[in-house]
PDB file of N, CA and C in Angstrom:
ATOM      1  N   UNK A   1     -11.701 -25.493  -9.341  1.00  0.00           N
ATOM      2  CA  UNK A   1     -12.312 -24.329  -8.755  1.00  0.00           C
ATOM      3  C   UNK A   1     -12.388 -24.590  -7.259  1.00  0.00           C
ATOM      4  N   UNK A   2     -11.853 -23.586  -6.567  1.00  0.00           N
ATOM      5  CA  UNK A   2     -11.847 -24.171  -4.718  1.00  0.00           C
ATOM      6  C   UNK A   2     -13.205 -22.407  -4.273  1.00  0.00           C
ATOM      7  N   UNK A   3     -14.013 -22.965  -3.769  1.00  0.00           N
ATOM      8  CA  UNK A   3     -14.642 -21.919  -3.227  1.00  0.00           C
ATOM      9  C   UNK A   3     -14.470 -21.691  -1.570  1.00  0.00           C
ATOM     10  N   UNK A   4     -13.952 -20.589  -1.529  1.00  0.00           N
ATOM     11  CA  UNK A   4     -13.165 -20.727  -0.010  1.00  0.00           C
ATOM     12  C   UNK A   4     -14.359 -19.175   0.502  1.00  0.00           C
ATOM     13  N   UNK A   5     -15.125 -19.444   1.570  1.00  0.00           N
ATOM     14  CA  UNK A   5     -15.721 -18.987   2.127  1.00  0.00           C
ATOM     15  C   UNK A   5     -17.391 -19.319   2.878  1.00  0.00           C
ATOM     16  N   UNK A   6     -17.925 -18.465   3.312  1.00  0.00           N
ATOM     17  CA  UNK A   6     -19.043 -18.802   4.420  1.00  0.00           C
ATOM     18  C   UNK A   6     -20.359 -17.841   3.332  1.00  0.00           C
ATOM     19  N   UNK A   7     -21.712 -18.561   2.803  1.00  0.00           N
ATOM     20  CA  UNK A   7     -22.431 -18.110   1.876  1.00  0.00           C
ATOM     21  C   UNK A   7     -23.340 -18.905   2.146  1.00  0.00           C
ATOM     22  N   UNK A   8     -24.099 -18.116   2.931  1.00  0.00           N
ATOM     23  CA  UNK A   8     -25.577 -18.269   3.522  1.00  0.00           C
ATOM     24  C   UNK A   8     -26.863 -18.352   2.064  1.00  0.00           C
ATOM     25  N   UNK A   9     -26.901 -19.165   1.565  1.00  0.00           N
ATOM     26  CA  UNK A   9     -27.930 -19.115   0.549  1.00  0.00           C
ATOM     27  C   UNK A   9     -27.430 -20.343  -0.179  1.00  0.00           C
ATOM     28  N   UNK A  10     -28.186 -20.301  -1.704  1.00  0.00           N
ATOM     29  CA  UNK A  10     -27.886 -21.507  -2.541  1.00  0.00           C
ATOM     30  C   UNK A  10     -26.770 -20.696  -3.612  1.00  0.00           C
ATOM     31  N   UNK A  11     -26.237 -22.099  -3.929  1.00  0.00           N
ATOM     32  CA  UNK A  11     -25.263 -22.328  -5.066  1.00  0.00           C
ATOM     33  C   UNK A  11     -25.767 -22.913  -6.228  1.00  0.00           C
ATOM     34  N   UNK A  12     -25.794 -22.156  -7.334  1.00  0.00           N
ATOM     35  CA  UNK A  12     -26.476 -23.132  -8.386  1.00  0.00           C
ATOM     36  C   UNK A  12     -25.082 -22.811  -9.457  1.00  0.00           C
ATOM     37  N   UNK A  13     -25.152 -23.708 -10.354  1.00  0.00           N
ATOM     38  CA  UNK A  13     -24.382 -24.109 -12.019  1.00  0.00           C
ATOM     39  C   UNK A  13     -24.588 -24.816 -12.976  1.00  0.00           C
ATOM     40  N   UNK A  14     -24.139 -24.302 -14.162  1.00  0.00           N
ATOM     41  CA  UNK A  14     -25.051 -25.224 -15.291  1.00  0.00           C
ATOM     42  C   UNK A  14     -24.186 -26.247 -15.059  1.00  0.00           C
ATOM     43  N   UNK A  15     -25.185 -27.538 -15.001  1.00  0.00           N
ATOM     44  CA  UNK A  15     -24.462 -28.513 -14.934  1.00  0.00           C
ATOM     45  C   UNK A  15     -23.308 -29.280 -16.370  1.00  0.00           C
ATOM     46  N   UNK A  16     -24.021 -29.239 -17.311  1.00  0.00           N
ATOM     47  CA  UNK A  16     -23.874 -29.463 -18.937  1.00  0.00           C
ATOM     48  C   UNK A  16     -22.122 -28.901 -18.773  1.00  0.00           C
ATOM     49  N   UNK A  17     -22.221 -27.367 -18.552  1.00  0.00           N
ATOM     50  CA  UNK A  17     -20.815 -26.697 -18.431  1.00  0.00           C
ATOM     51  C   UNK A  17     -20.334 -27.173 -17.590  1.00  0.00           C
ATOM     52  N   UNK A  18     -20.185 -27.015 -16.263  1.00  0.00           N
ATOM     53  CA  UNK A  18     -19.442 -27.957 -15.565  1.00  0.00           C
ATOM     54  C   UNK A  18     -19.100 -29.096 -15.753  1.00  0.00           C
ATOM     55  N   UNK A  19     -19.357 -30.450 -15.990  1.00  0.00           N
ATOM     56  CA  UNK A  19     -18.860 -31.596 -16.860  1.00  0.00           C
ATOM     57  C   UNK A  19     -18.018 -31.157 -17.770  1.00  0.00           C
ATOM     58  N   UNK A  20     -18.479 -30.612 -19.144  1.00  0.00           N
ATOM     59  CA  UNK A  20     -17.748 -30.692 -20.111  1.00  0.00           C
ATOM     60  C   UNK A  20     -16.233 -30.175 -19.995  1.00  0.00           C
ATOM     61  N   UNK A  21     -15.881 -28.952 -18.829  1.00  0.00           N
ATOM     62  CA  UNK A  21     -15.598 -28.619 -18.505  1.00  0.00           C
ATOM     63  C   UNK A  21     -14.477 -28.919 -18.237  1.00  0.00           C
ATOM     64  N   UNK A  22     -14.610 -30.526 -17.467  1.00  0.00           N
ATOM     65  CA  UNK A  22     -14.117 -31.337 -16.096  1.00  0.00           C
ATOM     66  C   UNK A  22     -13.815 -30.689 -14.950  1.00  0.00           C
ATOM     67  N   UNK A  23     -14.872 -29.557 -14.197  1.00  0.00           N
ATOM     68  CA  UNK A  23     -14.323 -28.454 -13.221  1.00  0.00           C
ATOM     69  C   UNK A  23     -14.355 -29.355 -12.062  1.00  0.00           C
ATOM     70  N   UNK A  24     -12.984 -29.494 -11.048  1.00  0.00           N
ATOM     71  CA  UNK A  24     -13.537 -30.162 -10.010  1.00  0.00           C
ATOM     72  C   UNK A  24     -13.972 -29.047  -8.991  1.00  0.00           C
ATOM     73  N   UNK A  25     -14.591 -29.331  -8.091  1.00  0.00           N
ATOM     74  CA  UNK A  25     -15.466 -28.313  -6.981  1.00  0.00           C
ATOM     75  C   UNK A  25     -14.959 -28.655  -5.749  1.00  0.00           C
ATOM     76  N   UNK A  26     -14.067 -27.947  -5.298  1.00  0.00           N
ATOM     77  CA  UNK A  26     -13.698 -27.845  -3.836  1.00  0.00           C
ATOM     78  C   UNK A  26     -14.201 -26.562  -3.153  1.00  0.00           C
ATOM     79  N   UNK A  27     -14.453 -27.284  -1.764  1.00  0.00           N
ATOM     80  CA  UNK A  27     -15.138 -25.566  -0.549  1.00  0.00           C
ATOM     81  C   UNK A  27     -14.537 -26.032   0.462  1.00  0.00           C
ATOM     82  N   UNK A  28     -13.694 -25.540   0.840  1.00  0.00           N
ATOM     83  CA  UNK A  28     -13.162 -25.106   2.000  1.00  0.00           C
ATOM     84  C   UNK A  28     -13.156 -23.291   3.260  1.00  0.00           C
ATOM     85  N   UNK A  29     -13.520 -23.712   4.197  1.00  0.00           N
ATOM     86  CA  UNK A  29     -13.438 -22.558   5.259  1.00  0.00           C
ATOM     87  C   UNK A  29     -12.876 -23.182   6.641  1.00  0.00           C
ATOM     88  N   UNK A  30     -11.898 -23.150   7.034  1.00  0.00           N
ATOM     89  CA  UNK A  30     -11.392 -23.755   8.114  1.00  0.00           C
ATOM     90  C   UNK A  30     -10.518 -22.768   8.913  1.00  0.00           C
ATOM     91  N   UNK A  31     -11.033 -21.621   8.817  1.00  0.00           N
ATOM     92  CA  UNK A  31     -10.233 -20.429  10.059  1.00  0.00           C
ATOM     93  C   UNK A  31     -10.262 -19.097  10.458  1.00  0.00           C
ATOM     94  N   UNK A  32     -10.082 -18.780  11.575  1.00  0.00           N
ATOM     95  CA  UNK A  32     -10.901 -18.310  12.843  1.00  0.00           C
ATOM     96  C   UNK A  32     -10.771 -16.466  12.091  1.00  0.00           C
ATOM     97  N   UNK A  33     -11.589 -15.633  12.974  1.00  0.00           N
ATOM     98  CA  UNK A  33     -10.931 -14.148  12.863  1.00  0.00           C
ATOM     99  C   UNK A  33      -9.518 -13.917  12.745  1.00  0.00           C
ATOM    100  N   UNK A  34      -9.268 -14.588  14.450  1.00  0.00           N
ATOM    101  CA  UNK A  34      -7.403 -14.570  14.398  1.00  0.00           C
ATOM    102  C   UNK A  34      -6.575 -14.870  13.476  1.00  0.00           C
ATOM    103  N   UNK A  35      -6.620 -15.816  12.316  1.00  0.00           N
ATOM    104  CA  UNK A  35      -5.920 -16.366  11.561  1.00  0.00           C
ATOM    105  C   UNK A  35      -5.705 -15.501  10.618  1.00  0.00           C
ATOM    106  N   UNK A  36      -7.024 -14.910  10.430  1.00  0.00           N
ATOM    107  CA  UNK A  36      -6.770 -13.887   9.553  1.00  0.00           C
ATOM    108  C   UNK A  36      -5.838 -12.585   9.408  1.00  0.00           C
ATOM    109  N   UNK A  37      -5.808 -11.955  11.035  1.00  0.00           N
ATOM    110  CA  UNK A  37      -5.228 -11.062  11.129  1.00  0.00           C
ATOM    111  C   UNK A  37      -3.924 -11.856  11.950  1.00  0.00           C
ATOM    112  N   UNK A  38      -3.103 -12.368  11.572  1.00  0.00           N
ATOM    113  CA  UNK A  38      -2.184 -13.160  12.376  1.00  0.00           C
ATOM    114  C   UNK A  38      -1.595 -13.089  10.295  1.00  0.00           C
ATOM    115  N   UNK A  39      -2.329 -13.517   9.479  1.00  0.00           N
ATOM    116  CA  UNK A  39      -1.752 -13.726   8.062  1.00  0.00           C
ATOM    117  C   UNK A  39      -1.490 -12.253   7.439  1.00  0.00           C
ATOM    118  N   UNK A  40      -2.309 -11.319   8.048  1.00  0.00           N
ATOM    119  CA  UNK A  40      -1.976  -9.707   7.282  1.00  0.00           C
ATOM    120  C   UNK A  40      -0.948  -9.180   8.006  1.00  0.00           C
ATOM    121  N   UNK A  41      -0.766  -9.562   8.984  1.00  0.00           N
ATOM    122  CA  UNK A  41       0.146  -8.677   9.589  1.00  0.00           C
ATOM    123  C   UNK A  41       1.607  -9.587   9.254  1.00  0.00           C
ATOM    124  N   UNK A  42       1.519 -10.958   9.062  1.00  0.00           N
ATOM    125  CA  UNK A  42       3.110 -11.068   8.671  1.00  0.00           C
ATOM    126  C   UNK A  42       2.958 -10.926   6.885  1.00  0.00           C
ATOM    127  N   UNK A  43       2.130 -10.819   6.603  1.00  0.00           N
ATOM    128  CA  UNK A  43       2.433  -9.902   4.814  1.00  0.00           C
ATOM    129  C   UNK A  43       3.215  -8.518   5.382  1.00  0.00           C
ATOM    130  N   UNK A  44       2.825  -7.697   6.442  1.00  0.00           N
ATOM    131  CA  UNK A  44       2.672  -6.375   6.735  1.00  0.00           C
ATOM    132  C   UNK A  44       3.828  -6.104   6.795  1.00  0.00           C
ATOM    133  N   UNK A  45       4.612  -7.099   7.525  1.00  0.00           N
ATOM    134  CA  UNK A  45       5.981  -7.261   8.143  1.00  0.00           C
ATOM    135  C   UNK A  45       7.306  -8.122   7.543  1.00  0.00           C
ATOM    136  N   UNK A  46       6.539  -8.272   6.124  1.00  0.00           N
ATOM    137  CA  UNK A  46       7.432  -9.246   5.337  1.00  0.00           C
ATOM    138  C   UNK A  46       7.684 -10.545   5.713  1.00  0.00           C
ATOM    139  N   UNK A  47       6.863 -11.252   6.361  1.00  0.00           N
ATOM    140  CA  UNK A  47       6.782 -12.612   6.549  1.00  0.00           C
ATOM    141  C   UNK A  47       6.852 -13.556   5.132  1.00  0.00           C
ATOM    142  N   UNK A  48       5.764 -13.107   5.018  1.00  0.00           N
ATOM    143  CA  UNK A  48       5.106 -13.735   3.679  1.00  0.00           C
ATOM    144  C   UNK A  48       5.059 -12.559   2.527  1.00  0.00           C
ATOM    145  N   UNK A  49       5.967 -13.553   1.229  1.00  0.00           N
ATOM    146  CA  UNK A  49       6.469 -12.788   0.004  1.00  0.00           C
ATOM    147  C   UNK A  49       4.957 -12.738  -0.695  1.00  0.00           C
ATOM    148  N   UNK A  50       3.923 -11.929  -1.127  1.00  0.00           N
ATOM    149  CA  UNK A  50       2.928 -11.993  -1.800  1.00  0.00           C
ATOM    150  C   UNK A  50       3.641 -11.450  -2.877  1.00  0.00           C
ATOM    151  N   UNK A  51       4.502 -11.068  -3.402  1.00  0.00           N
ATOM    152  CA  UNK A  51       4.522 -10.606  -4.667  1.00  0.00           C
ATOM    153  C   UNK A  51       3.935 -11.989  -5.620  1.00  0.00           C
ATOM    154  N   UNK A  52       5.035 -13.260  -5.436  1.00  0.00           N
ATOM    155  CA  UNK A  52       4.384 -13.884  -6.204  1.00  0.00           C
ATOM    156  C   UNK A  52       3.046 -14.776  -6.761  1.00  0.00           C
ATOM    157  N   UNK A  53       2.204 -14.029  -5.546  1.00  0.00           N
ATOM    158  CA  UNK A  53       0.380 -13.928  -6.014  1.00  0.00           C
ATOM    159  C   UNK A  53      -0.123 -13.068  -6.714  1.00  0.00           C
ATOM    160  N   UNK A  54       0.713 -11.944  -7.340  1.00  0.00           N
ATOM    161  CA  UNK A  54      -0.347 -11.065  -7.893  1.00  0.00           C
ATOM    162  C   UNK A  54       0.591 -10.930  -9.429  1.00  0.00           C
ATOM    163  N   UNK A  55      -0.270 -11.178 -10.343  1.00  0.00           N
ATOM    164  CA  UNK A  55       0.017 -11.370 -11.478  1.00  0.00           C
ATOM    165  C   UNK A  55       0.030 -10.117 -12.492  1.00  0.00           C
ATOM    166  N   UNK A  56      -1.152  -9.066 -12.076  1.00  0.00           N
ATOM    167  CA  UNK A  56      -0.933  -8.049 -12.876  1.00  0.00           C
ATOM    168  C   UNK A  56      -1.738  -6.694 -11.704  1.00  0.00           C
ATOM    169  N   UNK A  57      -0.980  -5.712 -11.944  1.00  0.00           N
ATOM    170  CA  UNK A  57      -1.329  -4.540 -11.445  1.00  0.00           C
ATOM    171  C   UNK A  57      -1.811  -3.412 -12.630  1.00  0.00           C
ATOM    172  N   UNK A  58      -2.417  -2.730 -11.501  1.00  0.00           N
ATOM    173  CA  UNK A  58      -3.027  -1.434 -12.082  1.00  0.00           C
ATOM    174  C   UNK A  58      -2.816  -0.348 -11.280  1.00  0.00           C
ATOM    175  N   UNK A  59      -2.594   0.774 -11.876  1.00  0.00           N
ATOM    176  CA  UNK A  59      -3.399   2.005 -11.160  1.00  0.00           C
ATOM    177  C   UNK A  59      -4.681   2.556 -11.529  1.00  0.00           C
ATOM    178  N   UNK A  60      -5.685   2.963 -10.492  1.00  0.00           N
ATOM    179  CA  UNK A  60      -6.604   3.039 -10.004  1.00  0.00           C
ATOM    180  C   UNK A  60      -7.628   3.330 -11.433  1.00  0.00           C
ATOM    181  N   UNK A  61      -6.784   4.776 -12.037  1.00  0.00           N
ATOM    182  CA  UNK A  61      -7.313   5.467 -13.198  1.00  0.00           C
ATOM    183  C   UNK A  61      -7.281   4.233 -14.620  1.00  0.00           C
ATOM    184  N   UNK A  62      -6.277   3.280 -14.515  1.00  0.00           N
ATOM    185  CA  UNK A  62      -6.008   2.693 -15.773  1.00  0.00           C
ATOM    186  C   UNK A  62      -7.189   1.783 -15.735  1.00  0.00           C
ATOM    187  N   UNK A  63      -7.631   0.954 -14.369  1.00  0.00           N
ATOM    188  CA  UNK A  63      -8.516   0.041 -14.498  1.00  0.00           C
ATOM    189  C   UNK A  63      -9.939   0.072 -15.712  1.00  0.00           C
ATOM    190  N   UNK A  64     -10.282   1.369 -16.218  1.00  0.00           N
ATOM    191  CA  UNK A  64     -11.597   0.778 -17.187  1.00  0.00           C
ATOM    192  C   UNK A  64     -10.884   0.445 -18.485  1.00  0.00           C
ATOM    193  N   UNK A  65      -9.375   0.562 -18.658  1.00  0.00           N
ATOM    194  CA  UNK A  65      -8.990   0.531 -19.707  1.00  0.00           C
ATOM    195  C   UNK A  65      -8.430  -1.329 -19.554  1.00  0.00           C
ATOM    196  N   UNK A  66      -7.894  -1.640 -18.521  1.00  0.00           N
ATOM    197  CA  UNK A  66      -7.366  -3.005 -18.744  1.00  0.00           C
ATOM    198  C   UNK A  66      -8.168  -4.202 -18.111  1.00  0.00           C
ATOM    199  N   UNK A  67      -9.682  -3.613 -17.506  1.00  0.00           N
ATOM    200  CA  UNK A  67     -10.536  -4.288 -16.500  1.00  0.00           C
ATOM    201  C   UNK A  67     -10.667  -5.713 -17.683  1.00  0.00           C
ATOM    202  N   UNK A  68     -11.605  -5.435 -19.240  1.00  0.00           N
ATOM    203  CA  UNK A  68     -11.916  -6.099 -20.351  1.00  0.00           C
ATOM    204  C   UNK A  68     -10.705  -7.069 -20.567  1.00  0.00           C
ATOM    205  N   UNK A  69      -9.174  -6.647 -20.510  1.00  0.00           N
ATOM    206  CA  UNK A  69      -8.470  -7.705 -21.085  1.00  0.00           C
ATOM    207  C   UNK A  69      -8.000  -8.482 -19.961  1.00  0.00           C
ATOM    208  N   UNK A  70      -8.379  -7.840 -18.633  1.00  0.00           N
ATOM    209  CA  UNK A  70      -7.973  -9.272 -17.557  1.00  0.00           C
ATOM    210  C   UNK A  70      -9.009 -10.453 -17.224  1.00  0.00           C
ATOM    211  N   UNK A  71     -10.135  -9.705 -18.010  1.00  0.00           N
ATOM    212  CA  UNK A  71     -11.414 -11.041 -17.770  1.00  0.00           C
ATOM    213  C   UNK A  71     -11.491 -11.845 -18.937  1.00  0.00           C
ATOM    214  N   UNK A  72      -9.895 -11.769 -19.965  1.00  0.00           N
ATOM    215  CA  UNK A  72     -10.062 -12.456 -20.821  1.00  0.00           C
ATOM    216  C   UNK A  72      -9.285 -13.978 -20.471  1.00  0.00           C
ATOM    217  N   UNK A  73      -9.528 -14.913 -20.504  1.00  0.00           N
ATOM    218  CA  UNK A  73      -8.740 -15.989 -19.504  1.00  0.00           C
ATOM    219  C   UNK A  73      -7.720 -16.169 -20.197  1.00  0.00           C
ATOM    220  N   UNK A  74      -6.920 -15.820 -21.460  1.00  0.00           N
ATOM    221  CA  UNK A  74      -5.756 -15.981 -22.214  1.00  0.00           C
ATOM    222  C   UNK A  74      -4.641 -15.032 -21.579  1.00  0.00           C
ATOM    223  N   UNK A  75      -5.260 -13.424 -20.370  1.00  0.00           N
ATOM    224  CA  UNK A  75      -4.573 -13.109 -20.134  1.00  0.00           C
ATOM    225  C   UNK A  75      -4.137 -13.764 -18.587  1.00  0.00           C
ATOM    226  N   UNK A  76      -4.826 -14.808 -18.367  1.00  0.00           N
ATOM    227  CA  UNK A  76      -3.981 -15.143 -17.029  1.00  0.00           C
ATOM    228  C   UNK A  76      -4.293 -14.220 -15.862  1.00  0.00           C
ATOM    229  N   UNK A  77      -5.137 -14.164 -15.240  1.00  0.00           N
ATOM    230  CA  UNK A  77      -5.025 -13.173 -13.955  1.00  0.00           C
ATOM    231  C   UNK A  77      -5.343 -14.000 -13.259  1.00  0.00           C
ATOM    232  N   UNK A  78      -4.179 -14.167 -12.002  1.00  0.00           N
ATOM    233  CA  UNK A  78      -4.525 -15.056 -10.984  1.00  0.00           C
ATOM    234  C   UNK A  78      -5.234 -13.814  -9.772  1.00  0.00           C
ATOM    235  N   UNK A  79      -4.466 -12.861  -9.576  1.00  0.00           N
ATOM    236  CA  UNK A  79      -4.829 -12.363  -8.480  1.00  0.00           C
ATOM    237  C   UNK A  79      -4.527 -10.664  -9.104  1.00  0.00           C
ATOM    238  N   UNK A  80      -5.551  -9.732  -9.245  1.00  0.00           N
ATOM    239  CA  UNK A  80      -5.049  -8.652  -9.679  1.00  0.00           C
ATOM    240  C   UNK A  80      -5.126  -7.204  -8.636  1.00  0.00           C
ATOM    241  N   UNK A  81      -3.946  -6.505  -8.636  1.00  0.00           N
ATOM    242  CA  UNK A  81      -3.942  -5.636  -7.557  1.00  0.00           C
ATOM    243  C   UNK A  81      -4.165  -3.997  -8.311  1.00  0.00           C
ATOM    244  N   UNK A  82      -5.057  -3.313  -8.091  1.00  0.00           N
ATOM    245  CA  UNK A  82      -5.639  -2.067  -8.181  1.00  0.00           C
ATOM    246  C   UNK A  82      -5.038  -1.107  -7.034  1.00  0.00           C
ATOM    247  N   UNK A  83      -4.331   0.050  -7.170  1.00  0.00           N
ATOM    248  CA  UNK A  83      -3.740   0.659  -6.609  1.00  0.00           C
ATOM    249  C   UNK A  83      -4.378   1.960  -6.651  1.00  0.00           C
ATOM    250  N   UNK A  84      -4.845   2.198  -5.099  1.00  0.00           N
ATOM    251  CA  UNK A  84      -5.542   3.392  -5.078  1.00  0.00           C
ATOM    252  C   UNK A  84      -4.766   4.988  -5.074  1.00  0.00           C
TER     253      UNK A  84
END
């Protein structure tokens, strides 16, 4: 599990689950505003191929119907894209 962001408050987890688990815990945040918009804009421009991050799509209307089977972890959703 990598938790990548800035979260002003506490983090709690059952510990019991975590062990049994073996989850390792990585946090990383290491970059600026710029980086950010320096990374959308070469997606924007075909720099960078994201197709192969997104594992399953939707349109907008289908989502209450396939929301249940992508939070099932057998279906694999790495990254899911909702199309407005």
């Amino acid at each position: 599990m990598v938790f990548v962001g800035l979260f002003i408050g506490e983090v709690t987890f059952d510990d019991p689950l975590f062990h049994r688990r073996e989850i390792t815990l990585l946090a990383s945040r290491n970059s600026l505003p710029q980086d950010f918009s320096d990374i959308i804009n070469l997606m924007e421009i075909g720099k960078i191929d994201i197709k192969p991050w997104l594992t399953h799509r939707a349109d907008f209307d289908e989502l209450p119907h396939v929301f249940n089977q992508w939070l099932d972890p057998k279906s694999k959703v790495i990254k899911a894209l909702v199309s407005m």
